[in-house]
N, C-alpha and C. Protein backbone atom coordinates (compact mmCIF):
# COMPACT_ATOMS: atom_id res chain seq x y z
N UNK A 1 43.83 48.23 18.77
CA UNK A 1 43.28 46.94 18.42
C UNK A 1 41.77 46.99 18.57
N UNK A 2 41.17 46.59 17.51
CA UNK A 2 39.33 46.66 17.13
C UNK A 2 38.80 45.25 18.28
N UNK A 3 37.95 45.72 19.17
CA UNK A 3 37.36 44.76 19.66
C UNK A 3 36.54 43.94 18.92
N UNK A 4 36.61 42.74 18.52
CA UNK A 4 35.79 42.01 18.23
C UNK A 4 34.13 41.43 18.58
N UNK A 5 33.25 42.08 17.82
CA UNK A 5 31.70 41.51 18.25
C UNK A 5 31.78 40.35 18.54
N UNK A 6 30.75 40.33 20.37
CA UNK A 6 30.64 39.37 20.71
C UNK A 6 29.22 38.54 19.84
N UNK A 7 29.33 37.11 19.91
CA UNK A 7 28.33 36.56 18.92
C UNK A 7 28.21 35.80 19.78
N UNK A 8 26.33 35.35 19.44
CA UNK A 8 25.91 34.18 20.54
C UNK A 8 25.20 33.10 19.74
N UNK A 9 25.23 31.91 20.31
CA UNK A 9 25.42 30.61 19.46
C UNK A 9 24.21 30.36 20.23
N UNK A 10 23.02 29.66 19.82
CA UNK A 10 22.01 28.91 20.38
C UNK A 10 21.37 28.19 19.84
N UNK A 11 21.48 26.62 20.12
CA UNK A 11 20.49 25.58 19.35
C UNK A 11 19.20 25.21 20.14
N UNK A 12 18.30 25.02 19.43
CA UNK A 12 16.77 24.53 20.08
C UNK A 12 16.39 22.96 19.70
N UNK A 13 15.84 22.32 20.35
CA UNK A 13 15.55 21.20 19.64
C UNK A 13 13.99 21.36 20.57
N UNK A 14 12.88 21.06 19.45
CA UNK A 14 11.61 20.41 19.83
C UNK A 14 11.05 19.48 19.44
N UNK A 15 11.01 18.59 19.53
CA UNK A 15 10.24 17.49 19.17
C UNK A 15 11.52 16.48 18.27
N UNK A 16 11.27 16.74 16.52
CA UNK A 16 11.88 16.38 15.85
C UNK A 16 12.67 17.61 15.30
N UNK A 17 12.54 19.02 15.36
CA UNK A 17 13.07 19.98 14.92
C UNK A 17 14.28 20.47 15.64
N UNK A 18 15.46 20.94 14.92
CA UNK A 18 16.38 21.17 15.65
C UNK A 18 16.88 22.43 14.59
N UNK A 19 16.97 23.56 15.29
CA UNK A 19 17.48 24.68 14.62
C UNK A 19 19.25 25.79 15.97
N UNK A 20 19.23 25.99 14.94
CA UNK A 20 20.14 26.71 15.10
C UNK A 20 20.89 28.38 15.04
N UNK A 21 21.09 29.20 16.13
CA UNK A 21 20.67 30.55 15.89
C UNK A 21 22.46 30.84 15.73
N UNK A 22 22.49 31.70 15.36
CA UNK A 22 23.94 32.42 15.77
C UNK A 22 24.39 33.67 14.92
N UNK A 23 24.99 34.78 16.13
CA UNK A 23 24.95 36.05 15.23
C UNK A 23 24.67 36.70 16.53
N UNK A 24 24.82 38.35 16.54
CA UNK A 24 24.37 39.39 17.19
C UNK A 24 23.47 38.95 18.21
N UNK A 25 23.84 38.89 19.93
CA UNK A 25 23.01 38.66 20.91
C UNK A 25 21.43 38.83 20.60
N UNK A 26 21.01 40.52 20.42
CA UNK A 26 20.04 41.11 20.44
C UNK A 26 18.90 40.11 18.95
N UNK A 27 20.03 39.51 17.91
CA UNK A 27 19.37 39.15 16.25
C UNK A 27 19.18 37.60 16.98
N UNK A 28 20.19 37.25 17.84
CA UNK A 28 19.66 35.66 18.01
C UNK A 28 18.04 35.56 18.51
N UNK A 29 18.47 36.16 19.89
CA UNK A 29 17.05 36.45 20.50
C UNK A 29 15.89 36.28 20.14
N UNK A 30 15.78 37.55 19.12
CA UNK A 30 14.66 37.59 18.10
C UNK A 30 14.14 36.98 16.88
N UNK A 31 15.48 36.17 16.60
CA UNK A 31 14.97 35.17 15.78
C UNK A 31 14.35 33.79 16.59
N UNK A 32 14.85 33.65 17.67
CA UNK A 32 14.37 32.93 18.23
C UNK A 32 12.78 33.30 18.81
N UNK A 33 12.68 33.95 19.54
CA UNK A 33 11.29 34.47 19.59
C UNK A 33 10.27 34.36 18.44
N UNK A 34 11.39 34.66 17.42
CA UNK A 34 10.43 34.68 16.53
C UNK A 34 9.27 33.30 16.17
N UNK A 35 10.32 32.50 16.01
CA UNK A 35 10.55 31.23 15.73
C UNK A 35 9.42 31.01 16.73
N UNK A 36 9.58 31.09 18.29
CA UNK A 36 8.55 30.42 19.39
C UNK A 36 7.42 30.98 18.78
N UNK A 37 6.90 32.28 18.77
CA UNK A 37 5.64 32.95 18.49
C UNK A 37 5.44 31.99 16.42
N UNK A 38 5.74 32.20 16.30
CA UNK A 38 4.90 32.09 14.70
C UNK A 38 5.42 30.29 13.81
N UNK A 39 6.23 29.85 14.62
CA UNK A 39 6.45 28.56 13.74
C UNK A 39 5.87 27.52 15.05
N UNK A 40 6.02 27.30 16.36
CA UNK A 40 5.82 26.18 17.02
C UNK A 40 4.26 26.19 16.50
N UNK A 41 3.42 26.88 17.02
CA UNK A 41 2.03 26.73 17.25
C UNK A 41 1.60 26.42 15.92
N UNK A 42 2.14 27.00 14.65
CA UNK A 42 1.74 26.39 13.17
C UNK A 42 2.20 24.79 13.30
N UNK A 43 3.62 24.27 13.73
CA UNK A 43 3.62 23.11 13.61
C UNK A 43 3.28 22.34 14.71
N UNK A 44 2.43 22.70 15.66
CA UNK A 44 1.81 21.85 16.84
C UNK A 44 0.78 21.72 16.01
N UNK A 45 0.09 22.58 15.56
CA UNK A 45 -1.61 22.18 14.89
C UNK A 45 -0.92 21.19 13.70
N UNK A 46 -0.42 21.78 12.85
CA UNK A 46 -0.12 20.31 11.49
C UNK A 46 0.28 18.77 12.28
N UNK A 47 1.14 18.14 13.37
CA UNK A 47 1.11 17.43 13.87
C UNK A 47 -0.16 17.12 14.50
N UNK A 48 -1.22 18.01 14.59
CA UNK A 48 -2.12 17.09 15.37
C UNK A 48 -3.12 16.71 13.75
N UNK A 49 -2.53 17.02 12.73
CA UNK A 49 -3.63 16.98 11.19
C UNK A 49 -3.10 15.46 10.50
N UNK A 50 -1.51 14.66 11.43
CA UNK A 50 -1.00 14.04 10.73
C UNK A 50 -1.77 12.94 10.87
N UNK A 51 -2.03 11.70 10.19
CA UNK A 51 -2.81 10.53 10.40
C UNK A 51 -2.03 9.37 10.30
N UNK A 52 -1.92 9.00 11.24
CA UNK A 52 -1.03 7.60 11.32
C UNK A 52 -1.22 6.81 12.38
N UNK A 53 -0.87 5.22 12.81
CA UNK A 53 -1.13 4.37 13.13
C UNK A 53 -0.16 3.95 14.10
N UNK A 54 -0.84 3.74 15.47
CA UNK A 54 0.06 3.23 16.66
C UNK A 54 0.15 1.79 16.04
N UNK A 55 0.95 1.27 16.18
CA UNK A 55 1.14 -0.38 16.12
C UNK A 55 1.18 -1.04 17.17
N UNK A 56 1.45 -0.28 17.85
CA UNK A 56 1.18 -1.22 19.35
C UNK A 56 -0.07 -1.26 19.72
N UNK A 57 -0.61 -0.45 19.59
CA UNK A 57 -2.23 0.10 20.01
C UNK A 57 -2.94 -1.13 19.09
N UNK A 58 -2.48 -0.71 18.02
CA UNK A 58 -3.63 -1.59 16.99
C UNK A 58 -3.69 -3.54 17.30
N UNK A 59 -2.13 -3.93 17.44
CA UNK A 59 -1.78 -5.28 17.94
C UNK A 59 -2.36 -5.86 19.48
N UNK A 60 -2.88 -4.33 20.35
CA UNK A 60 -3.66 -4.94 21.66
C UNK A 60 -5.10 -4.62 21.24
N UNK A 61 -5.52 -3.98 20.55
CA UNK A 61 -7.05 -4.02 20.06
C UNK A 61 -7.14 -5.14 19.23
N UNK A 62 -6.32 -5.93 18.61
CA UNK A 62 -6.81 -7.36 17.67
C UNK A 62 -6.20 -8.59 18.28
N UNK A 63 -6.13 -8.25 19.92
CA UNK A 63 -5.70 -9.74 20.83
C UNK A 63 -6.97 -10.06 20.87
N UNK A 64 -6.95 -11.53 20.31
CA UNK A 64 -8.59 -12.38 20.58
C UNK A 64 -9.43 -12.35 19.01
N UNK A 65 -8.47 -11.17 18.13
CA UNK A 65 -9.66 -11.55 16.87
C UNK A 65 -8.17 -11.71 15.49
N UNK A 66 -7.18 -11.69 15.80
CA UNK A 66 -5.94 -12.35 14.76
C UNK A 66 -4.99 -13.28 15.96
N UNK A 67 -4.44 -13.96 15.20
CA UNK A 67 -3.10 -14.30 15.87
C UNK A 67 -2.09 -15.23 15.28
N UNK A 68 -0.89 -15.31 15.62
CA UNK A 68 0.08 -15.58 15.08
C UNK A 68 0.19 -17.22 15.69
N UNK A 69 0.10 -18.15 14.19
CA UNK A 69 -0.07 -19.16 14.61
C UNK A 69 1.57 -19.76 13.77
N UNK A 70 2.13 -21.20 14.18
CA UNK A 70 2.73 -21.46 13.12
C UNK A 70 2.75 -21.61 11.84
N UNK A 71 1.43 -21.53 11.40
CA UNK A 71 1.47 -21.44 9.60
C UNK A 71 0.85 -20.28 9.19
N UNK A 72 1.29 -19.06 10.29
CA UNK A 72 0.48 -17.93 9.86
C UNK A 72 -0.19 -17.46 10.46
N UNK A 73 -0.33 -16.09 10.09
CA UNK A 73 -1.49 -15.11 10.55
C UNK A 73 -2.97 -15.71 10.70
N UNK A 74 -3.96 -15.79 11.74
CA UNK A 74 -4.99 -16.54 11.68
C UNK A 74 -5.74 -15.69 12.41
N UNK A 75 -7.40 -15.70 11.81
CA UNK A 75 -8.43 -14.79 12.28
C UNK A 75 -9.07 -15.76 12.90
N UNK A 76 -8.82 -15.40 14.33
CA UNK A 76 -9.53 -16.50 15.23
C UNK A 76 -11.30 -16.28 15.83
N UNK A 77 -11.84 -15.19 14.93
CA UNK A 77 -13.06 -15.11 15.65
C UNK A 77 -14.23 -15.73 14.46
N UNK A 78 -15.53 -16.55 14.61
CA UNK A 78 -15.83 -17.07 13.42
C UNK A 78 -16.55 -15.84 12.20
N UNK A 79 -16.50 -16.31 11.14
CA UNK A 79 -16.60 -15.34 9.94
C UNK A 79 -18.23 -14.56 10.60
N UNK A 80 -19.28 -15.44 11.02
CA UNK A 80 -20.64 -14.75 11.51
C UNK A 80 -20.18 -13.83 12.25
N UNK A 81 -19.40 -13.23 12.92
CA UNK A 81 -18.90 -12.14 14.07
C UNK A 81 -18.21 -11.12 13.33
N UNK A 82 -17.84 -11.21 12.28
CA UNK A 82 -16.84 -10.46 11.41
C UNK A 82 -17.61 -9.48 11.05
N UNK A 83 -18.65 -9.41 10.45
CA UNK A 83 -19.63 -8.95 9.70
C UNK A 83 -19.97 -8.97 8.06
N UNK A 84 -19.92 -7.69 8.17
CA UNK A 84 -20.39 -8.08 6.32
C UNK A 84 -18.92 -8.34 5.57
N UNK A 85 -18.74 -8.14 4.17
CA UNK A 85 -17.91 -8.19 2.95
C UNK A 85 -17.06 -7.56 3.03
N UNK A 86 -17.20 -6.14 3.57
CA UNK A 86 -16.37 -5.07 3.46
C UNK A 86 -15.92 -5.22 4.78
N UNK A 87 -16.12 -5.33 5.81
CA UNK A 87 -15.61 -5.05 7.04
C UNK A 87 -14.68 -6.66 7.34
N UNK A 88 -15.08 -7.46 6.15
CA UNK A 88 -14.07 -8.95 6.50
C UNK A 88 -12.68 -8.94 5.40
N UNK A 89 -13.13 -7.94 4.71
CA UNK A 89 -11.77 -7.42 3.81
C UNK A 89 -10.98 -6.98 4.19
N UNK A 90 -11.39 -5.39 4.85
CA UNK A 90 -10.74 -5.21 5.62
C UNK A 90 -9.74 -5.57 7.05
N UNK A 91 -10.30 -6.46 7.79
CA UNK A 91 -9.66 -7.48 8.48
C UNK A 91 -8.80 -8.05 8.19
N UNK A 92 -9.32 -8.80 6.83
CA UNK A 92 -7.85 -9.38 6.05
C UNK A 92 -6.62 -8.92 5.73
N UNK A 93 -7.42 -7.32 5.32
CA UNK A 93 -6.13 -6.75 4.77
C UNK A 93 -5.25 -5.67 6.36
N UNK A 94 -5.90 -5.63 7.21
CA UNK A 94 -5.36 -5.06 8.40
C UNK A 94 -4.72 -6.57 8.65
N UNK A 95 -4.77 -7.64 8.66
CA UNK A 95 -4.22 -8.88 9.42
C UNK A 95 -2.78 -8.89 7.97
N UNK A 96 -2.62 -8.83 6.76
CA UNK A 96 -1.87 -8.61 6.07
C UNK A 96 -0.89 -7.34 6.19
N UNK A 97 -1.52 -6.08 6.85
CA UNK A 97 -0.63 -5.46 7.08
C UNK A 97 0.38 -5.35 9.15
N UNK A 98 -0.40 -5.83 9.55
CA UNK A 98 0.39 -6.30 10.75
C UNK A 98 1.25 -7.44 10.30
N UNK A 99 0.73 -8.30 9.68
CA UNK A 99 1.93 -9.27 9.34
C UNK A 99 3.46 -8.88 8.58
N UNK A 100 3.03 -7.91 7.50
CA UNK A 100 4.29 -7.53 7.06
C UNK A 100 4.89 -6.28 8.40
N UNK A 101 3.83 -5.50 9.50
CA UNK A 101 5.22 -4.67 9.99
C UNK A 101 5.81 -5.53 11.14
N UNK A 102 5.08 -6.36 11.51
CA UNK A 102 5.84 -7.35 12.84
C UNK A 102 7.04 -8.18 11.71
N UNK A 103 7.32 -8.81 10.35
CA UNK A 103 8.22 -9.53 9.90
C UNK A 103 7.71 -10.86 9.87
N UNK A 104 6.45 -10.71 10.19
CA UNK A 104 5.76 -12.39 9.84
C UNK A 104 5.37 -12.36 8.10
N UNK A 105 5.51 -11.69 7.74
CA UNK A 105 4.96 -11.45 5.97
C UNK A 105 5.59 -10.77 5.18
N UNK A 106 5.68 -10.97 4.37
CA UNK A 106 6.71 -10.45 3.34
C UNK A 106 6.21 -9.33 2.54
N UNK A 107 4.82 -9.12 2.41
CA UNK A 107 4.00 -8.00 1.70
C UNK A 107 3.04 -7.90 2.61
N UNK A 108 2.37 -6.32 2.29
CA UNK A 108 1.62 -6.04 2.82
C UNK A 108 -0.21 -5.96 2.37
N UNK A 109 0.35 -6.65 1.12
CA UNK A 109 -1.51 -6.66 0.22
C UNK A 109 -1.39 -8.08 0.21
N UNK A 110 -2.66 -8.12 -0.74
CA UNK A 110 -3.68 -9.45 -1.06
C UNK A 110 -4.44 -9.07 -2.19
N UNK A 111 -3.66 -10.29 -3.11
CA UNK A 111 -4.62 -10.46 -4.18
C UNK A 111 -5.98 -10.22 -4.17
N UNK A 112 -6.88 -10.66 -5.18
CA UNK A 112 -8.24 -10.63 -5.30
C UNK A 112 -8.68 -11.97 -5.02
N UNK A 113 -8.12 -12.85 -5.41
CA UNK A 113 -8.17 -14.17 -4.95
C UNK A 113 -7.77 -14.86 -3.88
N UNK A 114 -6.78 -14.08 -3.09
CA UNK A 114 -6.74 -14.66 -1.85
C UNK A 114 -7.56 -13.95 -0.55
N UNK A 115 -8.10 -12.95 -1.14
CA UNK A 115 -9.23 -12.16 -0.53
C UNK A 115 -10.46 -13.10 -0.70
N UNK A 116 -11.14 -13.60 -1.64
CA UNK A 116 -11.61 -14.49 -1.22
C UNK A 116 -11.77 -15.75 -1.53
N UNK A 117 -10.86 -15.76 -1.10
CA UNK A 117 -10.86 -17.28 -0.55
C UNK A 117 -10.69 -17.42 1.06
N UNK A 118 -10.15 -16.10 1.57
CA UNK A 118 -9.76 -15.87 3.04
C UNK A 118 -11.50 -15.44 3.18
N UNK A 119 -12.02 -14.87 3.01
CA UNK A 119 -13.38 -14.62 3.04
C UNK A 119 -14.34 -15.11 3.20
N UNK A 120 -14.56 -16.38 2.28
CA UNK A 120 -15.20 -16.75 1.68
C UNK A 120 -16.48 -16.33 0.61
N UNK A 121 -16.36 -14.93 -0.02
CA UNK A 121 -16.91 -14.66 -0.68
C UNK A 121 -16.77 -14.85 -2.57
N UNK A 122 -17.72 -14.29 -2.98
CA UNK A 122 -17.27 -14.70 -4.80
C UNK A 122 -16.66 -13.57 -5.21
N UNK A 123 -15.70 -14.06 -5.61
CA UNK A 123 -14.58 -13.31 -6.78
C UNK A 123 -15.57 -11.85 -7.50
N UNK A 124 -16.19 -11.79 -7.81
CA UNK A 124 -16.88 -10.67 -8.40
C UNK A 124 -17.77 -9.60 -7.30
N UNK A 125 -18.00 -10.18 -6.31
CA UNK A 125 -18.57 -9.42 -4.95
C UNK A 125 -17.19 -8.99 -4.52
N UNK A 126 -16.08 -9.73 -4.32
CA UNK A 126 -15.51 -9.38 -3.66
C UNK A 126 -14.43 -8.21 -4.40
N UNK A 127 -14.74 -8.35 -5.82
CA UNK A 127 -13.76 -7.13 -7.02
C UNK A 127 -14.78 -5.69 -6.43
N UNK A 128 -15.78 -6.13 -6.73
CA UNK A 128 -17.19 -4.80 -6.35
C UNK A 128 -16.72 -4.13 -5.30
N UNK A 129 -16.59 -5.05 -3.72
CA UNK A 129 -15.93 -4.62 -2.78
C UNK A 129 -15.21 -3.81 -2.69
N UNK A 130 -14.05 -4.72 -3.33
CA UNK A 130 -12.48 -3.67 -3.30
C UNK A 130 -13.03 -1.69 -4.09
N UNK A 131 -13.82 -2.28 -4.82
CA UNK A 131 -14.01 -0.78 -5.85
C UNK A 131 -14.13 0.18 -5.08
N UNK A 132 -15.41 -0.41 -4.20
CA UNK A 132 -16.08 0.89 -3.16
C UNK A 132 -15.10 1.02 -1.89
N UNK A 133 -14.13 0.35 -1.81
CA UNK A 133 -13.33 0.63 -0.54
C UNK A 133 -12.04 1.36 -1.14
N UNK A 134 -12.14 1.09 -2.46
CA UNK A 134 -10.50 1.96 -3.25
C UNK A 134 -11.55 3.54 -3.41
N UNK A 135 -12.56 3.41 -3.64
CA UNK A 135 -12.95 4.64 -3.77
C UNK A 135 -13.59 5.85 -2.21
N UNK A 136 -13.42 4.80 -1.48
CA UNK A 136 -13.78 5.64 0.01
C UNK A 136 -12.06 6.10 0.20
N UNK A 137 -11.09 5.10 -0.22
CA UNK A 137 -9.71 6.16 0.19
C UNK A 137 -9.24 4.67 1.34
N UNK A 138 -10.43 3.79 1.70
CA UNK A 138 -9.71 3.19 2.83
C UNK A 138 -8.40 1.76 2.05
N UNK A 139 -8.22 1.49 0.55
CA UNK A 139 -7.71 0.32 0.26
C UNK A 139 -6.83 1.30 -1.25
N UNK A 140 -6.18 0.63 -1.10
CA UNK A 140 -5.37 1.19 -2.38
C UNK A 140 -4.82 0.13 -3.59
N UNK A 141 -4.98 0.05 -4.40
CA UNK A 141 -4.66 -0.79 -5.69
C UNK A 141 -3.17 -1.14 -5.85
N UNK A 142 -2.34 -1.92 -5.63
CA UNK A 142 -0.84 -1.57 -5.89
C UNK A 142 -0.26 -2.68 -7.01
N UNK A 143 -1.31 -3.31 -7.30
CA UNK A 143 -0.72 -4.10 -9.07
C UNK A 143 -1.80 -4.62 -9.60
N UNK A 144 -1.67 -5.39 -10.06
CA UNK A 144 -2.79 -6.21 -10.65
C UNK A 144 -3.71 -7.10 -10.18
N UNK A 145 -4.64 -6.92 -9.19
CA UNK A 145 -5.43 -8.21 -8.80
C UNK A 145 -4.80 -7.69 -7.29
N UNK A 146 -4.15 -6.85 -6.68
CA UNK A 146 -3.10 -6.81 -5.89
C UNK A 146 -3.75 -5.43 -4.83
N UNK A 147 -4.34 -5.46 -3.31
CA UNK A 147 -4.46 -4.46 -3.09
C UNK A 147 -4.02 -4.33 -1.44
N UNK A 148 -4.00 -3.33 -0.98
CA UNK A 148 -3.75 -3.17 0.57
C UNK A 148 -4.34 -1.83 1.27
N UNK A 149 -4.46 -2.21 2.81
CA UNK A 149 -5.27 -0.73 3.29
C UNK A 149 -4.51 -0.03 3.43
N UNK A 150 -5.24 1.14 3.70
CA UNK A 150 -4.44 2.89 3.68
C UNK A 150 -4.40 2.52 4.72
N UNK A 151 -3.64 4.39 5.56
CA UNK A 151 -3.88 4.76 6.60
C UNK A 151 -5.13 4.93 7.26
N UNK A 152 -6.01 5.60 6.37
CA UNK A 152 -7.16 6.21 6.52
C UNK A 152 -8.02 4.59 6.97
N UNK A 153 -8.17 3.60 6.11
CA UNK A 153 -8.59 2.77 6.01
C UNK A 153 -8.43 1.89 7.69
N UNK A 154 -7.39 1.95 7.76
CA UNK A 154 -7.03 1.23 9.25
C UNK A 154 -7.69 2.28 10.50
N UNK A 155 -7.76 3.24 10.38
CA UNK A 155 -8.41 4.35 11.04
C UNK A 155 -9.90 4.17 11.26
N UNK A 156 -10.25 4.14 10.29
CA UNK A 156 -11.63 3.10 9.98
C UNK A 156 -11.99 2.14 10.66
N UNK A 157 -11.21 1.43 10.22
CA UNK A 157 -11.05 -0.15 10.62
C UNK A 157 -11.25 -0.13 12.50
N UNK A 158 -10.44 0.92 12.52
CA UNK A 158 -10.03 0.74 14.53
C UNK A 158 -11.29 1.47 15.23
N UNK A 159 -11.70 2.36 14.24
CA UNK A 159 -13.15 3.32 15.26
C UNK A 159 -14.70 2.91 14.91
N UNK A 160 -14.40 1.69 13.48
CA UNK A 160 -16.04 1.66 13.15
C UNK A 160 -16.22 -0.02 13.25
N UNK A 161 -14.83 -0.98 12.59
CA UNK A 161 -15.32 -2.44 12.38
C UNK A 161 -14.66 -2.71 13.27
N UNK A 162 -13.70 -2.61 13.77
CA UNK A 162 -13.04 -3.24 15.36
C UNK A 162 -14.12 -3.18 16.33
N UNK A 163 -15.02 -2.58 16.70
CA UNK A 163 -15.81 -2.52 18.07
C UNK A 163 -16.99 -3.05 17.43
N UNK A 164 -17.33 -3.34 16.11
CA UNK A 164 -18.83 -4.11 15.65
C UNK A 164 -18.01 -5.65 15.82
N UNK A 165 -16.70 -5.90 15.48
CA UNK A 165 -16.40 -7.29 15.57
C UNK A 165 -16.34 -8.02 16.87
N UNK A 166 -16.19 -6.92 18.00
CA UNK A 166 -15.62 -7.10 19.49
C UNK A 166 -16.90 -7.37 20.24
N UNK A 167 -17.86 -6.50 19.48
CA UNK A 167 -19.47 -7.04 19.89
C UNK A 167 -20.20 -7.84 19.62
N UNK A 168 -19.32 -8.63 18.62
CA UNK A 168 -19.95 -10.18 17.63
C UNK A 168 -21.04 -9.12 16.70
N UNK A 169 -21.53 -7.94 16.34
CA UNK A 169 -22.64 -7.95 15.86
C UNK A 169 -22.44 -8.22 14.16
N UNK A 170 -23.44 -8.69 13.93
CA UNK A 170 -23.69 -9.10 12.21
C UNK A 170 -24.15 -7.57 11.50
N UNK A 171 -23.59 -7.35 10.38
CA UNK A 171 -24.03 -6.03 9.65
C UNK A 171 -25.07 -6.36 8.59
């Protein structure tokens, strides 16, 4: 009677990855090794390349300048503290996109017209606006008259106009 090769079974899980070895003691091993030496450290650096947005983080950095009132999302600090055009758009449209991920809002953009009118700027400053902020990458176009911030844009938003608004300064 042929002895049967022993085979060894081994699963890994890191992070979100979960693999699975099995086969020849000596072949698991080394695939596994392998795996540690040449795939973790490639996907530790791409996770640190990914760009995305704490929500919790962002909802305790805008206690004192949005808040959730009964008829809505409301920017409680006055428009002179906001700063310029672009950095009160943005606001808007960061206060539009917290509203849709908390379930207070149903979308996550804003017209051109309710941009300003939330603003108070003119309809044609405020189209100009949107141009140069769709073309920095921070606002994205998603219909007609219809736009919302990126990732990138909220990134922005949290390291350059969040701490000019927190300082009241005028741009």
């Amino acid at each position: 009677m042929e002895k049967e090769e022993e085979l060894l079974e081994l699963s890994a899980k890191y992070k979100d990855m979960e693999l699975r070895f099995k086969g020849k003691p000596d072949d698991v091993i080394r695939s596994l090794l392998k795996f540690v030496q040449r795939i973790l450290p490639a996907y530790d650096l791409a996770s640190k390349l990914i760009l995305t947005v704490d929500l919790e983080d962002l909802l305790k950095r805008l206690e004192g300048i949005i808040a959730f009132a009964p008829e809505g999302l409301v920017v409680t600090v006055p428009r002179e503290k906001i700063g310029g055009e672009k950095d009160a758009i943005l606001l808007h449209l960061v206060k539009a996109y917290v509203g849709c991920k908390t379930g207070r809002l149903e979308k996550d953009s804003l017209a051109t017209v309710e941009i300003a009118s939330l603003t108070g700027g003119k309809s044609s400053t405020i189209t100009a606006r949107l141009s140069e902020l769709v073309n920095l990458g921070w606002v994205e176009r998603v219909g007609r008259g219809e736009y919302r911030i990126t990732t990138l844009g909220i990134r922005n938003f949290i390291d350059e106009v969040l701490p000019k608004i927190e300082r009241g300064e005028r741009v």
